[in-house]
PDB file of N, CA and C in Angstrom:
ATOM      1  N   UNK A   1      -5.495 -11.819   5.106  1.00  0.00           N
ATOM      2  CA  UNK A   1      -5.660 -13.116   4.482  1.00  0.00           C
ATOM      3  C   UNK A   1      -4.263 -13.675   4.227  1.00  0.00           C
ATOM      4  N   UNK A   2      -4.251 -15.135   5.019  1.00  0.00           N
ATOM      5  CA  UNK A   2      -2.749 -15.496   4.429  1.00  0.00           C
ATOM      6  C   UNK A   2      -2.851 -16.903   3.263  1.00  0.00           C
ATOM      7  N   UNK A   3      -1.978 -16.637   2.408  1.00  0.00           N
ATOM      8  CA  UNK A   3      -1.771 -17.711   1.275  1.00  0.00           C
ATOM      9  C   UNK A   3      -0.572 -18.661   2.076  1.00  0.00           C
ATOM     10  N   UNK A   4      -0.818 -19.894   2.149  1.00  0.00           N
ATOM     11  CA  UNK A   4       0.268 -20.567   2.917  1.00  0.00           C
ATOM     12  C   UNK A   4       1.741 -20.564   1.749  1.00  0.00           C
ATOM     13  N   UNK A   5       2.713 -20.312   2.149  1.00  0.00           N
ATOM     14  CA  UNK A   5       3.775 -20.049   1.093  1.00  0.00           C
ATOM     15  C   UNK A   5       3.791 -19.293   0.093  1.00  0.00           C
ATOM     16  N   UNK A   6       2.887 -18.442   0.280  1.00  0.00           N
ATOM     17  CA  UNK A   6       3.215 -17.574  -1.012  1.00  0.00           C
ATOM     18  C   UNK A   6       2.714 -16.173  -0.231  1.00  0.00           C
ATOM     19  N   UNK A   7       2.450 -15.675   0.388  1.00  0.00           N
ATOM     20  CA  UNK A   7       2.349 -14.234   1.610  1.00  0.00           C
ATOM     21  C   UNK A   7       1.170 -14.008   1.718  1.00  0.00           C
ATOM     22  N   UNK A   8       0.929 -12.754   2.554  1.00  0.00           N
ATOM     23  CA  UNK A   8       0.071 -12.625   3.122  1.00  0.00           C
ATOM     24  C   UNK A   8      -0.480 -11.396   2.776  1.00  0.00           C
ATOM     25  N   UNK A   9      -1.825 -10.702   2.542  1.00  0.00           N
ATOM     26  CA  UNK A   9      -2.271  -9.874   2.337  1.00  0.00           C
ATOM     27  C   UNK A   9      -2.793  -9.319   3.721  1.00  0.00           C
ATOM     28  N   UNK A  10      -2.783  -7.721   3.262  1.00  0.00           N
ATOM     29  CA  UNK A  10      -3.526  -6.975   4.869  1.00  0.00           C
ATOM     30  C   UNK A  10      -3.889  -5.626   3.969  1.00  0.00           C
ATOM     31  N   UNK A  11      -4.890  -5.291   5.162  1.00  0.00           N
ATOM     32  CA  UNK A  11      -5.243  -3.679   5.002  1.00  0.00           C
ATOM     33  C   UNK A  11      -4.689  -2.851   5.463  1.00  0.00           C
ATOM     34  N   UNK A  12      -3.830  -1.458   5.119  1.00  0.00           N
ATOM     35  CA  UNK A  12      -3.007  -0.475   5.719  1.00  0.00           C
ATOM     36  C   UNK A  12      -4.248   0.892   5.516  1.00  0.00           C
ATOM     37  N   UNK A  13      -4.090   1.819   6.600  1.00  0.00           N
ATOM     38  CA  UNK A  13      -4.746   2.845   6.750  1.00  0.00           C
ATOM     39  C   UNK A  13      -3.841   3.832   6.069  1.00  0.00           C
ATOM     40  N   UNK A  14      -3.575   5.248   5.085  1.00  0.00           N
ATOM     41  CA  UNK A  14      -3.027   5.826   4.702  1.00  0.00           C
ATOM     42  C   UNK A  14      -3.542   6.894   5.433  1.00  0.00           C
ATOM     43  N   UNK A  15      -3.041   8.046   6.308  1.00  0.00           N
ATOM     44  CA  UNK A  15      -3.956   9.426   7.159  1.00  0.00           C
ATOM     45  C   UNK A  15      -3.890  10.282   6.206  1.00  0.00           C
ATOM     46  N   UNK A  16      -4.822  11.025   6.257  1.00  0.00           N
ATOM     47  CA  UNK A  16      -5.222  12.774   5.141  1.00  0.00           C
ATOM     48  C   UNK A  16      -3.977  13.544   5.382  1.00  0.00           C
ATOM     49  N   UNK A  17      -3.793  13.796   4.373  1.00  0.00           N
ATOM     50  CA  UNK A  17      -2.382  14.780   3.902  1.00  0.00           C
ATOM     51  C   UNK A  17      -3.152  15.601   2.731  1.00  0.00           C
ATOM     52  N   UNK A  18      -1.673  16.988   2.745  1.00  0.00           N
ATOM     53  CA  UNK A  18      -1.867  17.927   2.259  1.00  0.00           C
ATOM     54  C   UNK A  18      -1.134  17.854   0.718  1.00  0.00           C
ATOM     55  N   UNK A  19      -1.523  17.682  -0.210  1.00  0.00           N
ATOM     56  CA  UNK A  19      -1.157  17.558  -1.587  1.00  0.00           C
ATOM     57  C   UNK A  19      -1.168  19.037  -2.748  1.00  0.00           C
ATOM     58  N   UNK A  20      -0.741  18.708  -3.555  1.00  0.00           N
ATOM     59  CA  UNK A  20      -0.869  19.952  -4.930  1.00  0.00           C
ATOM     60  C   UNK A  20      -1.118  19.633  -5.963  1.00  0.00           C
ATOM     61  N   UNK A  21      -1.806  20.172  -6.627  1.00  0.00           N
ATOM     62  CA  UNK A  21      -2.220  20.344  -7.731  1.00  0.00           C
ATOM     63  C   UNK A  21      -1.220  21.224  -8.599  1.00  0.00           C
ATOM     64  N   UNK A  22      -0.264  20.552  -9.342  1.00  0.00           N
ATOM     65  CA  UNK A  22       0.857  20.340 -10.290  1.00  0.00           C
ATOM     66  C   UNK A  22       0.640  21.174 -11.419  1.00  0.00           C
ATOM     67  N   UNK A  23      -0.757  21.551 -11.614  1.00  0.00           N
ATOM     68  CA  UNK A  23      -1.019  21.960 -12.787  1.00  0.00           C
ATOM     69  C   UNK A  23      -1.177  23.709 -12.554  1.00  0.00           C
ATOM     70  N   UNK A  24      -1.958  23.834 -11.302  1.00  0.00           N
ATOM     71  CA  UNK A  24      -1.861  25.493 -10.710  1.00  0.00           C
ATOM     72  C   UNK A  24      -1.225  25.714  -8.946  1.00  0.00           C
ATOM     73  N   UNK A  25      -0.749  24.386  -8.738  1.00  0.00           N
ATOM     74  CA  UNK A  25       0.302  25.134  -7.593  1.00  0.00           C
ATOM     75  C   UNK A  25      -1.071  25.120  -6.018  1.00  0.00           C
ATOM     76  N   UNK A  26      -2.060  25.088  -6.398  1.00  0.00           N
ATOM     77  CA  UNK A  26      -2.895  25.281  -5.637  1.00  0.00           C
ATOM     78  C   UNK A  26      -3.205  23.861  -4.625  1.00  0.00           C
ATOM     79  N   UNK A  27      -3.121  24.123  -3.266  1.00  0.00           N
ATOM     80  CA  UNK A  27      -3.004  23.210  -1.883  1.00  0.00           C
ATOM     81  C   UNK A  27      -4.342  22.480  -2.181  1.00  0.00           C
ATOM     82  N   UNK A  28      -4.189  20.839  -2.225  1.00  0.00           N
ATOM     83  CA  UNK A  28      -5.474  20.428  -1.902  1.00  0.00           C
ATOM     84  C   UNK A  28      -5.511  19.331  -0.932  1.00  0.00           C
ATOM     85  N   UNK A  29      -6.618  18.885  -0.447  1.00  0.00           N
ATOM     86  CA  UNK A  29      -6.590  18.006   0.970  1.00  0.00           C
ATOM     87  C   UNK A  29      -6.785  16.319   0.499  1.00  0.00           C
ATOM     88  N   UNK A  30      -6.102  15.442   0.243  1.00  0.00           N
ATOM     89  CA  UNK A  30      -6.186  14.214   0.020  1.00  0.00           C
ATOM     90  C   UNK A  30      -6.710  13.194   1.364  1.00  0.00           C
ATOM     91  N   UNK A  31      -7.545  12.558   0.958  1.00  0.00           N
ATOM     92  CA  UNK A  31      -8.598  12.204   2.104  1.00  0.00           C
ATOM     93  C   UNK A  31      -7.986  10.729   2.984  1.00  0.00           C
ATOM     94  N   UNK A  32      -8.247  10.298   3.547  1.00  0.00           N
ATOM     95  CA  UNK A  32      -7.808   8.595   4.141  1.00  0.00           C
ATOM     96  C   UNK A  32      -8.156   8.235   3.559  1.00  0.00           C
ATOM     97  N   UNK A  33      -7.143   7.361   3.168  1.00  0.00           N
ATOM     98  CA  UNK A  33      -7.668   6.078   2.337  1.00  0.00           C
ATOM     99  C   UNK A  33      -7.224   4.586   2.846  1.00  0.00           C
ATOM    100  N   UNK A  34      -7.571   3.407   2.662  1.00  0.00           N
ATOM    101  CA  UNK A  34      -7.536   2.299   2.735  1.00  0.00           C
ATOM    102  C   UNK A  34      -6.890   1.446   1.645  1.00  0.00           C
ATOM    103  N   UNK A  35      -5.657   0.880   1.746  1.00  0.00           N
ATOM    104  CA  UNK A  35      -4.867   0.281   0.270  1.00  0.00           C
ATOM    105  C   UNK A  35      -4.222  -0.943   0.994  1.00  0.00           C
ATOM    106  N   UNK A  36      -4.085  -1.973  -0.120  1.00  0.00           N
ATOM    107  CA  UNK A  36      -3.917  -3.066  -0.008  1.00  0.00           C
ATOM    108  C   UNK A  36      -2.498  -3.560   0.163  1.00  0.00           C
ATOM    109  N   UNK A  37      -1.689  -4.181   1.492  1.00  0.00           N
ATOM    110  CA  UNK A  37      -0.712  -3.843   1.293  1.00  0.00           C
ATOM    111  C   UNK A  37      -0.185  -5.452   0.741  1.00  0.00           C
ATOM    112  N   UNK A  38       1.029  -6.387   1.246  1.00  0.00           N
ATOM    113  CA  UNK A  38       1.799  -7.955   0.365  1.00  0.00           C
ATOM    114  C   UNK A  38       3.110  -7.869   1.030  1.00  0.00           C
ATOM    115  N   UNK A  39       2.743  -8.842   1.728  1.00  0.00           N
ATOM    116  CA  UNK A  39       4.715  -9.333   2.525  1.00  0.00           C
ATOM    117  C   UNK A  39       4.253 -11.079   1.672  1.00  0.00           C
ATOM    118  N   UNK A  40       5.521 -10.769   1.342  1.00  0.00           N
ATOM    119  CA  UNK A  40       6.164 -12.183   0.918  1.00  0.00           C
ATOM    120  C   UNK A  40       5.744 -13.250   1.767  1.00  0.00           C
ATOM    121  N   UNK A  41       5.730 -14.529   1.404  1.00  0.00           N
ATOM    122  CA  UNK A  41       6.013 -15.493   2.772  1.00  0.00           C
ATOM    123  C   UNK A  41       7.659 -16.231   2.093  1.00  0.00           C
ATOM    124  N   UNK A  42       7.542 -17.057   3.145  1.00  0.00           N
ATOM    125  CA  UNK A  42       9.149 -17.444   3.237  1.00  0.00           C
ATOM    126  C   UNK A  42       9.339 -18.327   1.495  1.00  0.00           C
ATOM    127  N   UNK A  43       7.919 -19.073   0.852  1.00  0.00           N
ATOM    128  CA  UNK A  43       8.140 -20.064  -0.273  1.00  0.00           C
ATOM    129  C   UNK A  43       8.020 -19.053  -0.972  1.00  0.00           C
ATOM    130  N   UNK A  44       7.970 -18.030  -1.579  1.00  0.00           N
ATOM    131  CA  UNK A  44       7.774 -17.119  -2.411  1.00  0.00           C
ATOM    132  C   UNK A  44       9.144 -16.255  -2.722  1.00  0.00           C
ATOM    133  N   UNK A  45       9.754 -16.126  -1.373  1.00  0.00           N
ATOM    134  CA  UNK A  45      11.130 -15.655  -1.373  1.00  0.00           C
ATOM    135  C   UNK A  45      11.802 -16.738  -1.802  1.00  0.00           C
ATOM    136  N   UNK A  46      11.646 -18.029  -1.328  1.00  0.00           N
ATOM    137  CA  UNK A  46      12.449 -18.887  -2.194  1.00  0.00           C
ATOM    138  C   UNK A  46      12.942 -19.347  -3.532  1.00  0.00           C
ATOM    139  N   UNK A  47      11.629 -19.011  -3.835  1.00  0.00           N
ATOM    140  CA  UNK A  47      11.408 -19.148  -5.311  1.00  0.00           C
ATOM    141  C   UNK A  47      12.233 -18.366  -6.711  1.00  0.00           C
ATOM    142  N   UNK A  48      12.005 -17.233  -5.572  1.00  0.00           N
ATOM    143  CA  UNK A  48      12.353 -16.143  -7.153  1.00  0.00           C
ATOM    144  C   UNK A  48      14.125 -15.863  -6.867  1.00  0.00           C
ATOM    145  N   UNK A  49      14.616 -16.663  -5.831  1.00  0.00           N
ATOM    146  CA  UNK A  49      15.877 -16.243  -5.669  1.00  0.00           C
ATOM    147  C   UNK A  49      16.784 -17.389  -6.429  1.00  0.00           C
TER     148      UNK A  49
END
């Protein structure tokens, strides 16, 4: 989805990776996920500079 001058939104695929559990050290499998990603557009960069 694009906002004219102010950026554009998209969907990024994240692939299954191998993670830990911090608390006992023990390997766990973190699944795909789908997250929302935000590029600027060019009036938005203008703005805040």
């Amino acid at each position: 989805m694009q906002v004219i001058r102010f950026g554009t939104f998209e969907v990024c695929e994240h692939a299954a990776r191998t993670g830990r559990n911090l608390q006992t050290g023990e390997g766990i499998m973190i699944s795909a996920s789908k997250v929302p990603a935000f590029k600027p557009g060019k009036g938005l960069k203008k703005a805040l500079k």
